[in-house]
N, C-alpha and C. Protein backbone atom coordinates (compact mmCIF):
# COMPACT_ATOMS: atom_id res chain seq x y z
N UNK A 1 3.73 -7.01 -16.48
CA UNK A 1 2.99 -6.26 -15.49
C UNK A 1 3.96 -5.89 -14.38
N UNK A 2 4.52 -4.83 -14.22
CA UNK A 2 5.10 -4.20 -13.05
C UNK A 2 4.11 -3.65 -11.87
N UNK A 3 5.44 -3.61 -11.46
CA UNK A 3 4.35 -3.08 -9.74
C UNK A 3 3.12 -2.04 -9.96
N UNK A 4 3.89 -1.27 -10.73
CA UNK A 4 3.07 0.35 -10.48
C UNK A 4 1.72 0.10 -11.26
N UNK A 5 2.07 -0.95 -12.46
CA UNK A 5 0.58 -1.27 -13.09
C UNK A 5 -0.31 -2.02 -12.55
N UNK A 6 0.42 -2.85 -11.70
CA UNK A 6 -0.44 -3.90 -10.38
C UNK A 6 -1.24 -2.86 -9.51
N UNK A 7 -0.62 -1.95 -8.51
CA UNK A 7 -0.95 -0.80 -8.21
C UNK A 7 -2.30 0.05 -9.11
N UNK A 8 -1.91 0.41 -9.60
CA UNK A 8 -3.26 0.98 -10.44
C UNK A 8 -4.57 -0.06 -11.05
N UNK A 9 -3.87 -0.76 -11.10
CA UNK A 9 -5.19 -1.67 -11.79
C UNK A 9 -6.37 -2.22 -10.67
N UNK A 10 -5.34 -2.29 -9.14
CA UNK A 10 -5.61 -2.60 -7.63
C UNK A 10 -6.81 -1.27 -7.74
N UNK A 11 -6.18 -0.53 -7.85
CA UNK A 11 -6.94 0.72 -7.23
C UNK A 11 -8.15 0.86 -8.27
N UNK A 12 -8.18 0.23 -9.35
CA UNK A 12 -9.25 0.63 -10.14
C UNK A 12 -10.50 -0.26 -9.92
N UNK A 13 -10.15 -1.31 -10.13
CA UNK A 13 -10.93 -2.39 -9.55
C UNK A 13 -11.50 -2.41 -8.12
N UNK A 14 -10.62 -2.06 -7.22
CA UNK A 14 -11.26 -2.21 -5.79
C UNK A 14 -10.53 -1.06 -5.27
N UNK A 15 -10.93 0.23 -5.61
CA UNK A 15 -10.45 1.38 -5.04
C UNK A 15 -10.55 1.66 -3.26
N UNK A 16 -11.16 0.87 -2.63
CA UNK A 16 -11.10 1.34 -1.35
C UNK A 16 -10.11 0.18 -0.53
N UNK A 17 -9.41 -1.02 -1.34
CA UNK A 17 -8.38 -2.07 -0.87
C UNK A 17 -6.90 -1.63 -0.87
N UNK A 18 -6.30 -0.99 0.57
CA UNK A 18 -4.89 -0.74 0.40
C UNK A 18 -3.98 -1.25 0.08
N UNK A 19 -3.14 -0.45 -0.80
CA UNK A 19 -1.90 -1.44 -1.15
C UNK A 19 -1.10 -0.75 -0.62
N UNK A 20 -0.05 -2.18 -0.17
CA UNK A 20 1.87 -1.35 0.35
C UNK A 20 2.88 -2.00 -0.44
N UNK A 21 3.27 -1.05 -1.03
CA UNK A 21 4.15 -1.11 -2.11
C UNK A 21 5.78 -1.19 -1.33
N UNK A 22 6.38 -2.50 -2.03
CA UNK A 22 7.81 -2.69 -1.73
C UNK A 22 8.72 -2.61 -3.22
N UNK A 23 9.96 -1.69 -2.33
CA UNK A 23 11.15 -1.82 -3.21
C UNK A 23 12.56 -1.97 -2.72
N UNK A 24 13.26 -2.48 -3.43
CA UNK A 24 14.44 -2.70 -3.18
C UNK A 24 15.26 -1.88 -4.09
N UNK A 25 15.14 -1.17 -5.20
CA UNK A 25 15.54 -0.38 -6.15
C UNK A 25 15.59 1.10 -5.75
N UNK A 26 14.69 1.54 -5.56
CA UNK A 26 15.29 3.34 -5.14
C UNK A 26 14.02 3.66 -4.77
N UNK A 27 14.58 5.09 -3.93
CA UNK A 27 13.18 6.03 -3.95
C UNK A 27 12.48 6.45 -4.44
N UNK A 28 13.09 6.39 -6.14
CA UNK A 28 12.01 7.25 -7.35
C UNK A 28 10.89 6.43 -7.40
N UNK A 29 11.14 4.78 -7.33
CA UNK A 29 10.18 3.65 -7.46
C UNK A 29 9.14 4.09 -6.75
N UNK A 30 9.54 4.16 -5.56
CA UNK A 30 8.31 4.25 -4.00
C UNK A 30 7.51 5.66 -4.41
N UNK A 31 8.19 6.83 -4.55
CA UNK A 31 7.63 7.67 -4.91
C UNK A 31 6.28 7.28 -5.81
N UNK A 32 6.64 6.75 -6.93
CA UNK A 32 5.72 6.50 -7.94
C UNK A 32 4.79 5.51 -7.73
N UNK A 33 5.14 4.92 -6.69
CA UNK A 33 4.05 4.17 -5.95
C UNK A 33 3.02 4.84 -4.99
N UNK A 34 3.23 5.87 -4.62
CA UNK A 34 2.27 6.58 -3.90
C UNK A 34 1.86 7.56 -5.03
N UNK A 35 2.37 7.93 -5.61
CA UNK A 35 1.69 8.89 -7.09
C UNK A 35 0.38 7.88 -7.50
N UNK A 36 0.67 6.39 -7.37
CA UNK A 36 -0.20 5.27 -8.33
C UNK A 36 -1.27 5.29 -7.07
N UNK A 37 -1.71 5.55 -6.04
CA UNK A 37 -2.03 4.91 -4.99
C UNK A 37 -1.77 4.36 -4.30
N UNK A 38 -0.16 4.04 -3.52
CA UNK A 38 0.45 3.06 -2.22
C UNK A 38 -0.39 3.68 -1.18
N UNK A 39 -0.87 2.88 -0.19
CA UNK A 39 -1.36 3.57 0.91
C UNK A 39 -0.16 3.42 1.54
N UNK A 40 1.14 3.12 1.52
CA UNK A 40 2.13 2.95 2.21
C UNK A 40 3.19 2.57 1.29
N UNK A 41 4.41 2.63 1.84
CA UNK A 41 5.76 1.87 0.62
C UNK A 41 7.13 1.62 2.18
N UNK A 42 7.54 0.55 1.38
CA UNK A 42 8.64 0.25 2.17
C UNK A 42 9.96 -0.08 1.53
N UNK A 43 10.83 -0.01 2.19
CA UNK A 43 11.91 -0.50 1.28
C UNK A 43 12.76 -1.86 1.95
N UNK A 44 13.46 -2.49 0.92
CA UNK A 44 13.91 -3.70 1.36
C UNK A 44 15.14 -3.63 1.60
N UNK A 45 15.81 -4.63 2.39
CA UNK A 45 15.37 -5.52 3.18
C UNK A 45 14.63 -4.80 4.60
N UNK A 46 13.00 -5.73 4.07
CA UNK A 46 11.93 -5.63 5.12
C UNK A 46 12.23 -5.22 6.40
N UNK A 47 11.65 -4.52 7.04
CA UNK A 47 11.99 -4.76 8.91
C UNK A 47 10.70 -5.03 9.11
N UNK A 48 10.45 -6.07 9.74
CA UNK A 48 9.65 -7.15 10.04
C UNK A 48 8.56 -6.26 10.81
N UNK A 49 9.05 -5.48 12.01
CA UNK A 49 8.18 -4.91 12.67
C UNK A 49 7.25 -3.66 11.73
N UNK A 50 7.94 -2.51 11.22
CA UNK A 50 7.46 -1.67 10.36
C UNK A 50 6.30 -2.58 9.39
N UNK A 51 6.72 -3.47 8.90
CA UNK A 51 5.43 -4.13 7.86
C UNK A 51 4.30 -4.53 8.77
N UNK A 52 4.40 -4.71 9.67
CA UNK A 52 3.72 -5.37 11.08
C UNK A 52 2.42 -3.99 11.49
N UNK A 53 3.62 -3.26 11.47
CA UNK A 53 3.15 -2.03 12.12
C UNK A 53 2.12 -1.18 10.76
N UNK A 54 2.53 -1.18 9.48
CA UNK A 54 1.83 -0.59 8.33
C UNK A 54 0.16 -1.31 8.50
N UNK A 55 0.96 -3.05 8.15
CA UNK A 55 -0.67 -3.68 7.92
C UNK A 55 -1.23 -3.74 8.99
N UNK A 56 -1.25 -3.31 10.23
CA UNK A 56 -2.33 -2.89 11.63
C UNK A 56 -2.60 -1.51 11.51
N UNK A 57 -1.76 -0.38 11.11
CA UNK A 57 -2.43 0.44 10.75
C UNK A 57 -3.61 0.39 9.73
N UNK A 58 -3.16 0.15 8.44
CA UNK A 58 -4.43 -0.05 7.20
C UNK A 58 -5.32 -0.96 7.59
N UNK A 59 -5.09 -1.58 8.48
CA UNK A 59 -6.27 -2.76 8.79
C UNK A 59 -7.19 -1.99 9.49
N UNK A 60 -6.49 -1.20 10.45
CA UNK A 60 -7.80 -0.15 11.34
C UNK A 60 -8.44 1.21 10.49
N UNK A 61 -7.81 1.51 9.70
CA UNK A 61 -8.26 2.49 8.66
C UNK A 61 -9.64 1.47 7.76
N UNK A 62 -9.40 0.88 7.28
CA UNK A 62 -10.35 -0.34 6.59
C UNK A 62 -11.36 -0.38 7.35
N UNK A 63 -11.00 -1.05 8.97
CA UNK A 63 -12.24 -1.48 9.70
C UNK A 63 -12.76 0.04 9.83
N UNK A 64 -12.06 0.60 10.58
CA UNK A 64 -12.45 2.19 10.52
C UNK A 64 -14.14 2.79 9.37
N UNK A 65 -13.15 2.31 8.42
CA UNK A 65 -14.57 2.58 7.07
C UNK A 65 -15.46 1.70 7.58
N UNK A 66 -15.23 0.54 7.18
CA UNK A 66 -16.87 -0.24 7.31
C UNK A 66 -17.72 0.07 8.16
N UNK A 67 -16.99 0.34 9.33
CA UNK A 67 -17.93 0.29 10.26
C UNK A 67 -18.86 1.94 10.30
N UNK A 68 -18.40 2.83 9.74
CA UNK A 68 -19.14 4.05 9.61
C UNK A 68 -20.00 3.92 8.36
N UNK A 69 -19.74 3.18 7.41
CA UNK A 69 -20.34 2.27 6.37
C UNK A 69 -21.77 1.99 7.18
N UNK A 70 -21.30 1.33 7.59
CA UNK A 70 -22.70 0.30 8.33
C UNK A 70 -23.82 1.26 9.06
């Protein structure tokens, strides 16, 4: 199971749960991670703040939904 199939299978099952896709291998990877559904991609080595900064974004996009949900 590779990423991109983790990725899709994520999105099939619980299509409205963001994923952020990491690589350390190249851009074609990341690319194909947002082709699969990444709501985001990063590359490694991490910068601590940017991942910081992604999952507070998607977290307010998320709450964002529910709450117009409700």
């Amino acid at each position: 199971f590779n990423g991109l199939r983790l990725i899709q299978a994520v999105r099939e099952m619980h299509g409205d749960t963001p994923v952020i896709a990491v690589s350390g291998q190249n851009a074609d990877q990341l690319m194909m991670a947002e082709d699969f559904g990444a709501a985001a991609t990063l590359i490694k080595p991490l910068d601590r703040q940017r991942l910081i900064k992604e999952v507070e974004l998607l977290a307010g996009e998320v709450s964002s939904a529910w709450n117009y949900a409700l």
